[in-house]
Protein backbone atom coordinates (compact mmCIF):
# COMPACT_ATOMS: atom_id res chain seq x y z
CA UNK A 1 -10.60 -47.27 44.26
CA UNK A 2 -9.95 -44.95 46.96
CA UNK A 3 -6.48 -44.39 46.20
CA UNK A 4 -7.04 -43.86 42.44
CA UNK A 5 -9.59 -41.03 43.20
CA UNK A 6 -6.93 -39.56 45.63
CA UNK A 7 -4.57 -39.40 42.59
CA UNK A 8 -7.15 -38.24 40.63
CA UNK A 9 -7.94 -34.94 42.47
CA UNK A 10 -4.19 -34.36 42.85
CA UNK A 11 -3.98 -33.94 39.21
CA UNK A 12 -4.29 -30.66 37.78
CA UNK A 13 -3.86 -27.82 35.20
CA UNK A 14 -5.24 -25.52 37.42
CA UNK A 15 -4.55 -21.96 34.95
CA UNK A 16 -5.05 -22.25 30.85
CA UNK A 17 -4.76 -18.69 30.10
CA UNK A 18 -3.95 -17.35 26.32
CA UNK A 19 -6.65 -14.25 26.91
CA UNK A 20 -8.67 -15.50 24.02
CA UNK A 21 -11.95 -13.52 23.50
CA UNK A 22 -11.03 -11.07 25.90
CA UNK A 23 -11.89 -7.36 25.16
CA UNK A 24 -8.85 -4.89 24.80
CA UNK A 25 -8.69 -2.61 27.50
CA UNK A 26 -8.80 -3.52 31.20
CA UNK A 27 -7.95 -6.79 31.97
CA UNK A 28 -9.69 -6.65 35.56
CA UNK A 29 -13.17 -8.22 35.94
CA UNK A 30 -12.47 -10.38 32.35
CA UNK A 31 -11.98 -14.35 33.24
CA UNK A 32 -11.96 -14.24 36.71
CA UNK A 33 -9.28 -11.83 36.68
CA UNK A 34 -9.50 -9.40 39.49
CA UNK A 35 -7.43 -6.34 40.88
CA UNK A 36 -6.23 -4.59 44.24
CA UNK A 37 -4.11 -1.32 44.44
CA UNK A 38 -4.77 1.79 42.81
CA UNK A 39 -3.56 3.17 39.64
CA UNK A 40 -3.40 1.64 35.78
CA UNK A 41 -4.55 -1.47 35.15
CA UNK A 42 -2.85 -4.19 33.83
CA UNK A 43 -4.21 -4.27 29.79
CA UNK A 44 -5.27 -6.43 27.00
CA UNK A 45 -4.59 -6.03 23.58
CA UNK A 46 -3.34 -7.63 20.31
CA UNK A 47 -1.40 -4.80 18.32
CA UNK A 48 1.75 -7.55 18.27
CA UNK A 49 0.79 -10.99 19.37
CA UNK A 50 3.84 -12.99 21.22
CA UNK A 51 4.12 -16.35 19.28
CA UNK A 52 6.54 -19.03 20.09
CA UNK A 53 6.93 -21.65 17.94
CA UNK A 54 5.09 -24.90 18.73
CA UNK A 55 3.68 -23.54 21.76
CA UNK A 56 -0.09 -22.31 22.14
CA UNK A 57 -0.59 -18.39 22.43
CA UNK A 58 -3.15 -16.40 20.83
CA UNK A 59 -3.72 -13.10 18.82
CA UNK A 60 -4.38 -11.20 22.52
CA UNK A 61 -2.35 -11.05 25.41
CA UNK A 62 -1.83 -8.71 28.44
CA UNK A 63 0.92 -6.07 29.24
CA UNK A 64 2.08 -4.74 32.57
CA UNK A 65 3.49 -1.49 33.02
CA UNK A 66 6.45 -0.61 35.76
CA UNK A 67 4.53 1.99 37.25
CA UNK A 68 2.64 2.31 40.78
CA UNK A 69 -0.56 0.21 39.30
CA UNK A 70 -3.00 -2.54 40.04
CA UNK A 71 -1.91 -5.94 40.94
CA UNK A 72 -4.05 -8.95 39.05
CA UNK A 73 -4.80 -12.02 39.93
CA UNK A 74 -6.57 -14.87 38.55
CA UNK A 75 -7.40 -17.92 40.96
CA UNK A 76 -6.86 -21.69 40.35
CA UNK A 77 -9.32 -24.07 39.17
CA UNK A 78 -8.49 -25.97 42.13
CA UNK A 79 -5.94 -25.43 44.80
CA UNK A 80 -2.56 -27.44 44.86
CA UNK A 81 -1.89 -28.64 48.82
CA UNK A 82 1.68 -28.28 50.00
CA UNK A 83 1.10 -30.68 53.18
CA UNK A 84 3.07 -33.09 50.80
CA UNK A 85 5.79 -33.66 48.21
CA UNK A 86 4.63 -32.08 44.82
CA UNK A 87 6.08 -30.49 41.58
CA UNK A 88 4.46 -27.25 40.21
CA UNK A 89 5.36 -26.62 36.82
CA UNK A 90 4.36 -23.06 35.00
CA UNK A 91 4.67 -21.76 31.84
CA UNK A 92 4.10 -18.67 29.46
CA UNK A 93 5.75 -16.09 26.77
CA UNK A 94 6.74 -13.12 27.66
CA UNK A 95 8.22 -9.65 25.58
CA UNK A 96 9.94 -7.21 27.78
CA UNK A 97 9.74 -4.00 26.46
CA UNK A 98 11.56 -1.37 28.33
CA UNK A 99 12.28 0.03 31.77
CA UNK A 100 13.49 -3.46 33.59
CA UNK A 101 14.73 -2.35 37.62
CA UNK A 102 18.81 -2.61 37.75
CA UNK A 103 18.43 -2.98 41.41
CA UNK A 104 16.64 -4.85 43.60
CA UNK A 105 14.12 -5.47 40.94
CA UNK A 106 10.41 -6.52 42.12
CA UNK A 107 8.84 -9.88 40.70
CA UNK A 108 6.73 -9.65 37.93
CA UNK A 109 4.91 -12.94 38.12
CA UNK A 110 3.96 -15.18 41.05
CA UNK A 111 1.91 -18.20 42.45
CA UNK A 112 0.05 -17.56 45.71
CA UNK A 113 -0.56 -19.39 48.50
CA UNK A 114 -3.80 -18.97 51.10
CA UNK A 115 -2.11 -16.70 53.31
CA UNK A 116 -1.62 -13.99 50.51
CA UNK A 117 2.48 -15.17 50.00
CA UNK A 118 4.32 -15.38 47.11
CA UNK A 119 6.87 -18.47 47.00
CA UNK A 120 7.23 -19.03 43.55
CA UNK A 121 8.65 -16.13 41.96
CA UNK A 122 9.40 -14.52 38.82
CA UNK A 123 11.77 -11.85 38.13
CA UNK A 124 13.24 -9.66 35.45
CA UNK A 125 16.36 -7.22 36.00
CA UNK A 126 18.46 -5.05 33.34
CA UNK A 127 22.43 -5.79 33.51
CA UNK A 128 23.25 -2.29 32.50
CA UNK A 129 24.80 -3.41 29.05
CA UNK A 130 22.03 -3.81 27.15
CA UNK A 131 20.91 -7.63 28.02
CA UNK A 132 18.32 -8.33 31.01
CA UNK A 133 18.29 -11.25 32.66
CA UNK A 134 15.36 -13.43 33.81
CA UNK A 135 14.85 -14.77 37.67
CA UNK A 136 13.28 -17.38 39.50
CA UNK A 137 13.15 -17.55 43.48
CA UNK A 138 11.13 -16.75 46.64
CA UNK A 139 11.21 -15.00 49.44
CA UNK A 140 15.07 -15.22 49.48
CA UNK A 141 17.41 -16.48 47.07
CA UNK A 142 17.03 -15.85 43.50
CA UNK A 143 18.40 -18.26 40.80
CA UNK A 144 19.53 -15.14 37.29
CA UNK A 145 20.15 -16.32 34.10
CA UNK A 146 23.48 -15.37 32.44
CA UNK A 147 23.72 -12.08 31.79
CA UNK A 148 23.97 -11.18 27.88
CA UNK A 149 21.62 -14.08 27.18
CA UNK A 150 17.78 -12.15 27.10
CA UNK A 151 17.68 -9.19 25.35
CA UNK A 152 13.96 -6.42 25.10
CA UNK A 153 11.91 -6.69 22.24
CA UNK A 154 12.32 -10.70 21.69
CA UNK A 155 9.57 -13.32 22.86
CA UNK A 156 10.79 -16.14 24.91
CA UNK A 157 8.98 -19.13 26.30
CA UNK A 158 9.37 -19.65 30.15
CA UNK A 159 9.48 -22.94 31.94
CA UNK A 160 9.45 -22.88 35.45
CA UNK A 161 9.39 -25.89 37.84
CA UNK A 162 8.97 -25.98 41.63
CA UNK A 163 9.52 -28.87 43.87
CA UNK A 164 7.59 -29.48 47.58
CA UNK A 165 10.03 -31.69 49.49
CA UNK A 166 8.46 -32.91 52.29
CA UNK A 167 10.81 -32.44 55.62
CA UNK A 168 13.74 -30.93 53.39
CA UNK A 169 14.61 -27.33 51.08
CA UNK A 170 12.67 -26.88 48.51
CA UNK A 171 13.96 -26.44 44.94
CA UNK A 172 13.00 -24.25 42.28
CA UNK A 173 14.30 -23.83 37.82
CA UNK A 174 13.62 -22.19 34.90
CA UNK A 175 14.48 -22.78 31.40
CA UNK A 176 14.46 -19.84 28.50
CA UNK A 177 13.40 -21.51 25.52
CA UNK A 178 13.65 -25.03 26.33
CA UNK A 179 15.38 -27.08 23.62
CA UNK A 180 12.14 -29.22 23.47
CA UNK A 181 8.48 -28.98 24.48
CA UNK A 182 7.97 -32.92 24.19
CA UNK A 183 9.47 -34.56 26.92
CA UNK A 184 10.13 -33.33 30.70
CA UNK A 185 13.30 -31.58 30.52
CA UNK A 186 16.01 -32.45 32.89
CA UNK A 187 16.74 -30.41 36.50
CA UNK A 188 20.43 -30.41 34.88
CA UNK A 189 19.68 -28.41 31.96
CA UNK A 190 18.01 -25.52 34.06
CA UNK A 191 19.23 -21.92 33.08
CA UNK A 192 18.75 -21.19 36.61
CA UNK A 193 17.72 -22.28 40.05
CA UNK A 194 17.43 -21.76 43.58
CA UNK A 195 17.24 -23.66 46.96
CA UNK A 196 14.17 -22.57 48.78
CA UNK A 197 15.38 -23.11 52.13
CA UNK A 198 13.14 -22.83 55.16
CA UNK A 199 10.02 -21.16 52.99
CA UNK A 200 7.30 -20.54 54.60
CA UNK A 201 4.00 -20.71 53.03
CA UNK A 202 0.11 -21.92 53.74
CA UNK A 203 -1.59 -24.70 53.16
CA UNK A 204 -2.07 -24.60 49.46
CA UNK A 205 -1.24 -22.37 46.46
CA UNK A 206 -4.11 -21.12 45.12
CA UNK A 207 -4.04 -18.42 42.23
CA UNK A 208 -1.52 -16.78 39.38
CA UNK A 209 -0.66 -13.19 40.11
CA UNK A 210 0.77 -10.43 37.89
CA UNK A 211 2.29 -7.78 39.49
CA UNK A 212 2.76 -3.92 39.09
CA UNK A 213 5.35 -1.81 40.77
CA UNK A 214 8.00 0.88 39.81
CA UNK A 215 10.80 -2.26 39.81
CA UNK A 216 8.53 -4.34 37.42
CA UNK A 217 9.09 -3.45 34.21
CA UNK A 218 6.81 -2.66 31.26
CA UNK A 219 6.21 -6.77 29.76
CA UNK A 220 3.37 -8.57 27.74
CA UNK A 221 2.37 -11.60 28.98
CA UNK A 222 1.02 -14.60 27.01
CA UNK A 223 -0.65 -18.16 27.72
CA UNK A 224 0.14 -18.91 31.14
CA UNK A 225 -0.10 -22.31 31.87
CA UNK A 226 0.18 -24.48 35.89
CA UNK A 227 0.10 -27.95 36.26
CA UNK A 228 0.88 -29.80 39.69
CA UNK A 229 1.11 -33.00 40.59
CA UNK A 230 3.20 -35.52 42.93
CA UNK A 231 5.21 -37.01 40.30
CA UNK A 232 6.96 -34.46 37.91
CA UNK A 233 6.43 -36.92 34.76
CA UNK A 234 3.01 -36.16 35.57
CA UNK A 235 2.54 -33.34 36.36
CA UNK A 236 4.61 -32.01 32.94
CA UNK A 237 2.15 -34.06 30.88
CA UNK A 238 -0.80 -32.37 32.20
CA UNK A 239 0.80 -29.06 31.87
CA UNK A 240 1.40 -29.90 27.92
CA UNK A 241 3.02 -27.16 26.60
CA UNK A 242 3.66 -28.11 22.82
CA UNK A 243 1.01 -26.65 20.40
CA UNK A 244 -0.93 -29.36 18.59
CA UNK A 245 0.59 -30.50 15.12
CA UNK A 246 -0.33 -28.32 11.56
CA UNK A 247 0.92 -29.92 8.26
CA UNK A 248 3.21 -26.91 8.25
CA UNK A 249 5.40 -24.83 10.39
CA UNK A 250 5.30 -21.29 9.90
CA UNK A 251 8.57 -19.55 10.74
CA UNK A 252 7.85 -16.22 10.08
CA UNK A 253 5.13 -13.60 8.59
CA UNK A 254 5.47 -9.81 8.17
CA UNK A 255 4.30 -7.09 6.68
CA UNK A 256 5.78 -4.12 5.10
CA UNK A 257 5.30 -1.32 2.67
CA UNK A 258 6.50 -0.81 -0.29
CA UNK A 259 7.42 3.37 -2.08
CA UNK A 260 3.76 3.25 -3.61
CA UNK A 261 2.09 2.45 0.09
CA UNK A 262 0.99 -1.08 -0.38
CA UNK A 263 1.32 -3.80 1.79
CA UNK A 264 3.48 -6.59 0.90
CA UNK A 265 2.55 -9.95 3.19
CA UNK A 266 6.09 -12.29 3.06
CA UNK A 267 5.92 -15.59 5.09
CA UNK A 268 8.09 -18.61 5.43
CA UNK A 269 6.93 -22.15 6.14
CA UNK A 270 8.75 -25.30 6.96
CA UNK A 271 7.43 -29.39 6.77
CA UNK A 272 4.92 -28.49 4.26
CA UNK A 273 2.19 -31.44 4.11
CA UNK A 274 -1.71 -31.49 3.60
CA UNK A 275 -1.86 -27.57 2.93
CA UNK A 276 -3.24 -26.73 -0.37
CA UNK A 277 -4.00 -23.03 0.47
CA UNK A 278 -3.16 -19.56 2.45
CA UNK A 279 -5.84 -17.54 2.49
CA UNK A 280 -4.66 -13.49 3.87
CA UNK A 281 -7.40 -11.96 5.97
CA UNK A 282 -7.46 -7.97 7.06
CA UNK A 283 -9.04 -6.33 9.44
CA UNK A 284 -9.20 -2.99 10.84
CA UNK A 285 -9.53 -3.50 14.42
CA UNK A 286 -7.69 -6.84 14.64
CA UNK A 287 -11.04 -8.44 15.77
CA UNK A 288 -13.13 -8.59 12.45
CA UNK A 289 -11.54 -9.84 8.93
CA UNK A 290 -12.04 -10.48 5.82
CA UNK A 291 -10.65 -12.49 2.73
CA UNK A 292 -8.39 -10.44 0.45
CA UNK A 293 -6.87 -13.17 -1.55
CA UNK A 294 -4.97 -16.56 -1.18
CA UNK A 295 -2.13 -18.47 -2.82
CA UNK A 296 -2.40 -21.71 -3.73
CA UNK A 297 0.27 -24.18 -1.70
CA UNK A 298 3.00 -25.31 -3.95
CA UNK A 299 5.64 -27.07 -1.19
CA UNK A 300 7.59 -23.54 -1.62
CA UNK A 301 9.39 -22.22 1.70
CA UNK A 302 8.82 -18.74 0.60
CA UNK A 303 5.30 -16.98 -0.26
CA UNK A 304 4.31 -13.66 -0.36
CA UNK A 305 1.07 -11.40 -1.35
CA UNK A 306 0.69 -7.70 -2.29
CA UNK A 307 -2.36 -5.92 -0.60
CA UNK A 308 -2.60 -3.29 -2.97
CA UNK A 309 -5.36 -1.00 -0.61
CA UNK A 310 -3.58 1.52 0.98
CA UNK A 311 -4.79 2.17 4.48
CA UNK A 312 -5.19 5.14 6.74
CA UNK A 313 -4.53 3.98 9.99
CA UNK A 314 -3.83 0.36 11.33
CA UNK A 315 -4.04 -2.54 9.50
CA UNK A 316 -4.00 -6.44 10.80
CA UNK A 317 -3.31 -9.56 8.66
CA UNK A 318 -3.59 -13.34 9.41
CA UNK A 319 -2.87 -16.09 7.51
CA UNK A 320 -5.58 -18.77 7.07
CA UNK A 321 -4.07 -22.03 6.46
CA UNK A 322 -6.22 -24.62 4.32
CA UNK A 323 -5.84 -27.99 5.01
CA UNK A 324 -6.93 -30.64 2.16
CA UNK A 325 -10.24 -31.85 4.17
CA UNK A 326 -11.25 -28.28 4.30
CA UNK A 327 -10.05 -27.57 8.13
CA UNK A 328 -8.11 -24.62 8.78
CA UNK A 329 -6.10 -22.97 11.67
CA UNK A 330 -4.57 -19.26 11.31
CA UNK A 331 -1.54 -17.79 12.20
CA UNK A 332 -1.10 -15.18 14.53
CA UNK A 333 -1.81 -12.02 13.49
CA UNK A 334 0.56 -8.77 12.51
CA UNK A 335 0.21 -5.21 12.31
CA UNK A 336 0.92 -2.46 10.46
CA UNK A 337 0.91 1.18 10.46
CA UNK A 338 0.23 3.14 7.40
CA UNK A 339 3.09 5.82 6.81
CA UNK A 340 0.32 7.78 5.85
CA UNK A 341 -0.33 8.40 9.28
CA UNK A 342 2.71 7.74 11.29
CA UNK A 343 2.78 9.64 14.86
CA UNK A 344 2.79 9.07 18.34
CA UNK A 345 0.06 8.65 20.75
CA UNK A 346 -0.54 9.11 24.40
CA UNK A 347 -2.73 7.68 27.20
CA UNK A 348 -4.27 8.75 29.48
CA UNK A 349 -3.98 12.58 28.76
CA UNK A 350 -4.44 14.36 31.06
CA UNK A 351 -1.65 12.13 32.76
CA UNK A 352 -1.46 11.53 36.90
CA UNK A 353 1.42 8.71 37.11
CA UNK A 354 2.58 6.78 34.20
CA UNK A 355 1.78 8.09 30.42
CA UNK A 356 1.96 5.31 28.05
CA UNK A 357 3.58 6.26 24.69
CA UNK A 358 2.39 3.92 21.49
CA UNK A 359 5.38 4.97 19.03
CA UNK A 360 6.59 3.31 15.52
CA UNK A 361 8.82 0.52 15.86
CA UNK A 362 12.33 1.20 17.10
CA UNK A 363 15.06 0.29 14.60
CA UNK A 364 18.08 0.11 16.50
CA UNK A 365 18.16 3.04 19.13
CA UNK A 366 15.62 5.84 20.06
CA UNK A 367 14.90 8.63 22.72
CA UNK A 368 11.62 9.92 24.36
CA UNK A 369 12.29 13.64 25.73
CA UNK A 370 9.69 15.39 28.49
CA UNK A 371 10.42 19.33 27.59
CA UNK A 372 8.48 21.97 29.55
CA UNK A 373 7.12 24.87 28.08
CA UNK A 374 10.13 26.65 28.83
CA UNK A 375 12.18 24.71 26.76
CA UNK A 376 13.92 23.29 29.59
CA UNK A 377 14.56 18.90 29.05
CA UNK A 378 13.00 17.44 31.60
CA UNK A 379 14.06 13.47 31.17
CA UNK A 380 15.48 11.69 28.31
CA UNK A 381 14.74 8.32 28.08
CA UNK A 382 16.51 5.72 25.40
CA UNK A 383 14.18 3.24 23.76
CA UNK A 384 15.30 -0.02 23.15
CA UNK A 385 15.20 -1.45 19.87
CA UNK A 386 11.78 -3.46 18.36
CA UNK A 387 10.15 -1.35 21.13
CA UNK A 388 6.21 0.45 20.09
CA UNK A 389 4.94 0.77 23.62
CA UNK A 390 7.04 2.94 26.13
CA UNK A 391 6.04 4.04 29.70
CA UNK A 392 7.47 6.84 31.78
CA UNK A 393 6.44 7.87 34.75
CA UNK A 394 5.10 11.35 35.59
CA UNK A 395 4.52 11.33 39.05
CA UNK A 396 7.26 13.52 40.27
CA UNK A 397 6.31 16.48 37.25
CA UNK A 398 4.84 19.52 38.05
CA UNK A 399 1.44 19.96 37.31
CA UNK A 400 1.45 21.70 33.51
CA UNK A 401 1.65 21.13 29.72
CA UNK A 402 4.49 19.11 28.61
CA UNK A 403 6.45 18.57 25.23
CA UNK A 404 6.48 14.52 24.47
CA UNK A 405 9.17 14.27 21.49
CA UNK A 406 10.25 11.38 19.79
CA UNK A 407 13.21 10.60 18.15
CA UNK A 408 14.04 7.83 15.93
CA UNK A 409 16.63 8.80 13.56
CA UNK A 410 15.44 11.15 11.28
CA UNK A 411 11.85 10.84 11.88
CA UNK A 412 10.69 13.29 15.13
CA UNK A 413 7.12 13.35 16.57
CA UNK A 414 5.87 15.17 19.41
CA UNK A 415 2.72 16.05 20.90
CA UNK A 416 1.97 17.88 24.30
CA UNK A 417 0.18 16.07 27.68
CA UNK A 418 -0.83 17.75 30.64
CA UNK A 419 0.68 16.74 33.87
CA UNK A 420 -1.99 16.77 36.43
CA UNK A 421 -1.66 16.12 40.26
């Protein structure tokens, strides 16, 4: 009995995080989150939700910007002990958009330990040619994935596993987009790893952190899950990262509009069993929807739906999908912006440090240009494509009005911001 409830409080998903109810804005003070520095906080929203497919994530999520800001952290249900041999595992999704460090690049996510360290350690970097690769290390070596392989704009899953060995190195991997979610995968298979070494560290790790610096770059963060446990069969089953099963797979959903401004809804579905409805839901705050229509399930892979109410500002869809008993689950949810009222936006204005620019979707290529009132360019800064949320920072500027242009082929928006001190 004794040693069963031993193993028993040694077993743990200690962080189930997918930001679910959470209001958008600051993410400090909202489940337990809490933040130290100075400067932007790290924020919630749900304008483009990061899905992975056949892993849990929600319609909200959090983004970090690679600016001078606030460093969150969220602590564990219950602490893991290092005075013995254990394997950590983490997971979440994660959407780089811009701005990655091409040296000596800061880590974005960690797990910390009682003494305020950071020995589990994730990293992003740009490559210079367009790619960025993805890192996993501590306090000295870092493991990179192959450069060429991650690109900005695209969601990928991250699985991260970190071994105590008792009396010898400890070892850490990561695998981008595992080939499968339902069984451990192997140490073999990692895209990277690292040998820990001598690491020093305290008695137990005891909370998630998200970090903010200028070599962090701007990323949105998704369903963070930590498991531990001394046996890694074990501790991978409680982290359970595959979704629960849906008589359908949805592969894709978008929306787009059309030369008369309505909204066509396309989506694509896969192993099509039990559904006998979609039902398409809008909303104009992505919080609060209503039925618009639905299409009756006929095994097809391909369905669409014309929203023929053309909207002013922002619009947010969601699929819900009918099952024969009458339960549902929806999809995640997309966004659109009305051509009616394509622009740019800024925040916060008056600006201090880092302006945040909300922009229409890159194609392929864009710029951002700060032009003084003089006409003089100040920085140009090229905008990856699928990007729609672009920091720069400020902080060196002159205190004055400032031109913020955008440029994205042939369509150019600018509005002014005043750089304050």
């Amino acid at each position: 009995m004794v040693s069963a409830i031993a193993m028993t409080t040694r077993a743990q998903l200690v962080i189930n995080e997918n930001f679910t109810g959470y209001t958008v804005g600051n993410l400090n003070g909202q489940g337990s989150w809490a933040s130290s520095g100075t400067g932007p906080d790290v924020q919630v929203s749900n304008l483009l939700p990061l899905i992975y497919s056949g892993y849990n994530s929600s319609g909200e999520y959090d983004t970090v910007t690679n600016g001078n800001g606030k460093t969150e952290t969220k602590a564990f249900s219950q602490n893991i002990s290092t005075s013995s041999a254990q394997t950590i595992y983490m997971s979440f999704v994660v959407r780089v958009g811009n701005s990655a460090s091409k040296n000596t690049p800061a880590y974005s996510v960690a797990l910390v330990d009682n003494t305020g360290s950071t020995p589990v350690q994730f990293t992003v970097k740009d490559n210079n040619d367009g790619s960025i690769s993805f890192g996993v290390g501590g306090s000295g070596s870092i493991g990179w994935t192959a450069a060429g392989s991650s690109h900005y704009g695209t969601t990928y899953l991250i699985v991260i596993r970190y071994d105590i060995i008792s009396g010898g190195a400890d070892k850490g991997y990561m695998w981008i987009n595992p080939s499968s979610l339902a069984a451990e995968p192997s140490t073999s298979s990692a895209n990277a790893s690292f040998t820990a070494g001598t690491e020093t560290y305290g008695s137990s790790f005891q909370a998630l952190q998200q970090n903010q610096t200028s070599k962090t770059p701007y990323a949105a963060y998704d369903a963070f899950r930590v498991a531990a446990n001394p046996s890694s069969s074990v501790a991978w089953a409680l982290l359970s990262p595959a979704a629960s099963t849906l008589p359908v797979t949805l592969t894709s959903f978008n929306a787009n509009t059309d030369g008369l401004n309505n909204t066509k809804l396309v989506w694509n579905t896969s192993n099509e069993s039990g559904i006998v409805s979609y039902v398409i839901e809008k909303s104009t705050d992505g919080r609060t929807f209503s039925d618009i229509g639905s299409v009756q399930a006929t095994q097809q892979s391909t369905y669409s739906f014309t929203d023929n109410q053309a909207s002013t500002d922002y619009t947010y869809y969601r699929l819900k999908m009918v099952e024969q008993d009458g339960s549902f689950k929806y999809s995640f949810i997309v966004s659109l912006k009305s051509k009616l009222s394509l622009n740019i936006s800024l925040s916060p204005n008056p600006v201090r440090s880092t302006l945040l620019i909300q922009h229409p979707k890159v194609g392929t290529e864009a710029h951002i240009e700060i032009v003084n009132t003089s006409g003089q360019l100040i920085k140009d800064i090229r905008i990856p494509a699928s990007a729609v949320l672009t920091s720069i920072d400020m902080s060196g500027l002159s205190t004055g009005l400032y031109h913020v242009v955008f440029k994205n082929g042939t369509d150019v928006f600018s509005k002014m911001v005043l750089k304050q001190q």
